[in-house]
C-alpha atoms as a PDB file:
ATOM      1  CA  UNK A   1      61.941 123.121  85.587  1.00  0.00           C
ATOM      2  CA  UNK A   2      58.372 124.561  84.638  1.00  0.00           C
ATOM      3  CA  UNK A   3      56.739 121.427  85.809  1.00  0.00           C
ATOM      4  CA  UNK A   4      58.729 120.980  88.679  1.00  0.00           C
ATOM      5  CA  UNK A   5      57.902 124.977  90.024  1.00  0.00           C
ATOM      6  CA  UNK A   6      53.898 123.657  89.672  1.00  0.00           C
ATOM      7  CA  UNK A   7      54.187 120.486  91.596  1.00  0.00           C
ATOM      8  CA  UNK A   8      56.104 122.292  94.302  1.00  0.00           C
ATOM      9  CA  UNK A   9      53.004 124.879  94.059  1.00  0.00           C
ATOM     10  CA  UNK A  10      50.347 121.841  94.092  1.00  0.00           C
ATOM     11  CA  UNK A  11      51.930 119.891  96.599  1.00  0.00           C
ATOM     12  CA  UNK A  12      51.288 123.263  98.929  1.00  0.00           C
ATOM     13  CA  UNK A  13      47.748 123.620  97.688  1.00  0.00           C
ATOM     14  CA  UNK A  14      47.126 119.697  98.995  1.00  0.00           C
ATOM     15  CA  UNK A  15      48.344 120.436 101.992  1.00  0.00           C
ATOM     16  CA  UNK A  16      46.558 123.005 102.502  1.00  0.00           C
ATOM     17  CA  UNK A  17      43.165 121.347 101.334  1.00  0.00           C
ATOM     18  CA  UNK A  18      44.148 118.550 104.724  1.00  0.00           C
ATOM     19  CA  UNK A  19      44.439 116.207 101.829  1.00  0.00           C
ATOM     20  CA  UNK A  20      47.992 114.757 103.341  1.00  0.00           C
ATOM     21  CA  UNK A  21      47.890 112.170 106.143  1.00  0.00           C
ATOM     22  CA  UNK A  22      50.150 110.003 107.598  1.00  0.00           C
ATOM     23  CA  UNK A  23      49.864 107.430 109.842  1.00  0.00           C
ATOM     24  CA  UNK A  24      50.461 107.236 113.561  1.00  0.00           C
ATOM     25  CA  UNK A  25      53.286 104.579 114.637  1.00  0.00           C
ATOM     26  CA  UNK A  26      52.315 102.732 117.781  1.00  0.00           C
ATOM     27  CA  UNK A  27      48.511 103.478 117.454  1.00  0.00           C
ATOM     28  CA  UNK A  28      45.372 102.117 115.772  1.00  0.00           C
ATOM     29  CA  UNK A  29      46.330 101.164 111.900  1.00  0.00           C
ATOM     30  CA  UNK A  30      43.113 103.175 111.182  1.00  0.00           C
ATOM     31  CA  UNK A  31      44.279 106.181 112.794  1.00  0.00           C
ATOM     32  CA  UNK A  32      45.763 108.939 110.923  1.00  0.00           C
ATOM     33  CA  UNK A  33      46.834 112.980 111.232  1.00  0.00           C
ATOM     34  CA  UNK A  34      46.089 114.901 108.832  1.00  0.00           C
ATOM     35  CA  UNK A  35      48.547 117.576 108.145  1.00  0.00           C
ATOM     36  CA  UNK A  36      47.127 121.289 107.561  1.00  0.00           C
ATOM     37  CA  UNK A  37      48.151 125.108 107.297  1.00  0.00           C
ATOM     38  CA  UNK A  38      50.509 125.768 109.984  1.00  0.00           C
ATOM     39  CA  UNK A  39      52.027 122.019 110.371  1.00  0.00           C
ATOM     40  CA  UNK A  40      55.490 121.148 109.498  1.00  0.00           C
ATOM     41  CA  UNK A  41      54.510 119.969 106.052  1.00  0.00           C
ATOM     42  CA  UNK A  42      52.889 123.019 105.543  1.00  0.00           C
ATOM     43  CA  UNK A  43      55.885 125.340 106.204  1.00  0.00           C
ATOM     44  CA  UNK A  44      57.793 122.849 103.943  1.00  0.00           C
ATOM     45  CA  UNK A  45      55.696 122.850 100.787  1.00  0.00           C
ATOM     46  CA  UNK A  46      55.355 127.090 101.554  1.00  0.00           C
ATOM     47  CA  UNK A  47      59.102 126.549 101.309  1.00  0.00           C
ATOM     48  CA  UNK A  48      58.941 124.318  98.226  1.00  0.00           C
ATOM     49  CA  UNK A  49      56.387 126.406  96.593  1.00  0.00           C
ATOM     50  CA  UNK A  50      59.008 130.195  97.077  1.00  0.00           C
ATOM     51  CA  UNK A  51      61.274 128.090  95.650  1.00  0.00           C
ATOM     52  CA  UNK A  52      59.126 126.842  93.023  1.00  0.00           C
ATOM     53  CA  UNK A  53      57.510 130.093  91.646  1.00  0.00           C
ATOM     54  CA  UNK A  54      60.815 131.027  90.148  1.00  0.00           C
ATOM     55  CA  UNK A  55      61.103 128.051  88.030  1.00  0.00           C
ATOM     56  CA  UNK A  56      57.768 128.611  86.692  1.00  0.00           C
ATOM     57  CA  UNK A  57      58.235 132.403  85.721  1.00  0.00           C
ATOM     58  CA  UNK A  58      61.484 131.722  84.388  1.00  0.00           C
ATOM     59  CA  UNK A  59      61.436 128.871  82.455  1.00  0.00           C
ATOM     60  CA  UNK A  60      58.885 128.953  80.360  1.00  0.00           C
ATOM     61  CA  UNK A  61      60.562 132.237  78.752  1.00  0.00           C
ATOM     62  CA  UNK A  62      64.160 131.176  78.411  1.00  0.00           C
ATOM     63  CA  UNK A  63      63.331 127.588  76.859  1.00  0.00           C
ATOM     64  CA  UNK A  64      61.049 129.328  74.045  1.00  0.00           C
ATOM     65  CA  UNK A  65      64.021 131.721  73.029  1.00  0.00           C
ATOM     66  CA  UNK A  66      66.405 128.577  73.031  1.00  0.00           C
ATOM     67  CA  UNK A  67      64.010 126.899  70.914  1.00  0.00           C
ATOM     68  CA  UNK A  68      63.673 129.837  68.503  1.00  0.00           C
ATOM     69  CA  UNK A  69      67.264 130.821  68.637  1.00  0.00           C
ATOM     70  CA  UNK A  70      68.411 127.053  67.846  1.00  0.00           C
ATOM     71  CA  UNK A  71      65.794 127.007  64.981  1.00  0.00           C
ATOM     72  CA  UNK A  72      67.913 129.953  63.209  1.00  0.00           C
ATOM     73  CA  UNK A  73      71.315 129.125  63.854  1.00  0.00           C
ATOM     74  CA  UNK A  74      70.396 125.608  62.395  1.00  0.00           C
ATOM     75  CA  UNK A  75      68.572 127.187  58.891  1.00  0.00           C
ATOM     76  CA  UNK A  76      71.779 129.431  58.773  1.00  0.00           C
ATOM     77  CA  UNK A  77      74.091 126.678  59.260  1.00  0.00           C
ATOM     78  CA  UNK A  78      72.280 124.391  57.157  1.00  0.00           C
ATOM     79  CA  UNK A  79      72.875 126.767  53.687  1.00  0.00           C
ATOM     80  CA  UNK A  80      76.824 126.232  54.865  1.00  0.00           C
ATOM     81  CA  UNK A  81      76.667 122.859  55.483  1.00  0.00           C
ATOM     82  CA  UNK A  82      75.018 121.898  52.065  1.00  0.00           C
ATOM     83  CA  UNK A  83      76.870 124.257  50.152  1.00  0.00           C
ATOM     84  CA  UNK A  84      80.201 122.903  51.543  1.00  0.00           C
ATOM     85  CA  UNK A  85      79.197 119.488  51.178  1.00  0.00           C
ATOM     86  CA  UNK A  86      77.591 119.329  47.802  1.00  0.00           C
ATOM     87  CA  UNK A  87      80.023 121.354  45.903  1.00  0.00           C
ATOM     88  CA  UNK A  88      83.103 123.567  47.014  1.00  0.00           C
ATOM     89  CA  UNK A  89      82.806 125.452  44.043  1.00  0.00           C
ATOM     90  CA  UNK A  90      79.735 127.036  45.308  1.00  0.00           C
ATOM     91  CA  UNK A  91      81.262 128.212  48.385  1.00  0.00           C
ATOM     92  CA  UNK A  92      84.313 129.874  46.290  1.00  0.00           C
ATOM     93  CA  UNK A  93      82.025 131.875  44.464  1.00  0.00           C
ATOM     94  CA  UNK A  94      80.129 132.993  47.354  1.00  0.00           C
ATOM     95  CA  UNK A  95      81.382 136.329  49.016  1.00  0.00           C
ATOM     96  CA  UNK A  96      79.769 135.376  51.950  1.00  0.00           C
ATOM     97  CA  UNK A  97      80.747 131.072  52.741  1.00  0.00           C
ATOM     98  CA  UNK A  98      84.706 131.256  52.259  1.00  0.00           C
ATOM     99  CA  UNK A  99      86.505 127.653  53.197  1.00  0.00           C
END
């Protein structure tokens, strides 16, 4: 979603630059419009980009407290799951792991 909110935001910037062209049909193959601030494109990637700024401020946050979240859940599981697998009599005598 990050990368997606910063292509939204380039593909405005481009526009904006009169980097985007398209061809017109019926007319010299050499001829072309560019599109700039104002156009339709424009007020499309302005659209794009609204949209877009959310994904990047959001994101970017809630992935890294997945990722650190996920890393404790699995080092808490993992003294479980190798104490239940390797020998139930460990998990008897623990007050804590009960099966």
């Amino acid at each position: 979603m990050s990368n997606t909110g910063g292509a939204w935001d380039n593909a405005k910037k481009y526009v904006e630059k009169g980097m985007l062209k398209f061809k017109i049909p019926g007319t010299n193959p050499q001829e072309y419009k560019v599109q700039t601030k104002g156009s339709d494109a424009h007020k499309a990637a302005v659209v794009g980009d609204t949209v877009g700024d959310p994904f990047k401020d959001t994101s970017g946050p809630a992935i890294n407290i997945v990722m650190k979240l996920m890393a404790i859940l699995s080092l808490v599981c993992l003294v479980y799951v190798s104490c239940v697998c390797t020998c139930r009599v460990c998990a008897l005598k623990s007050p804590f792991f009960r099966v």
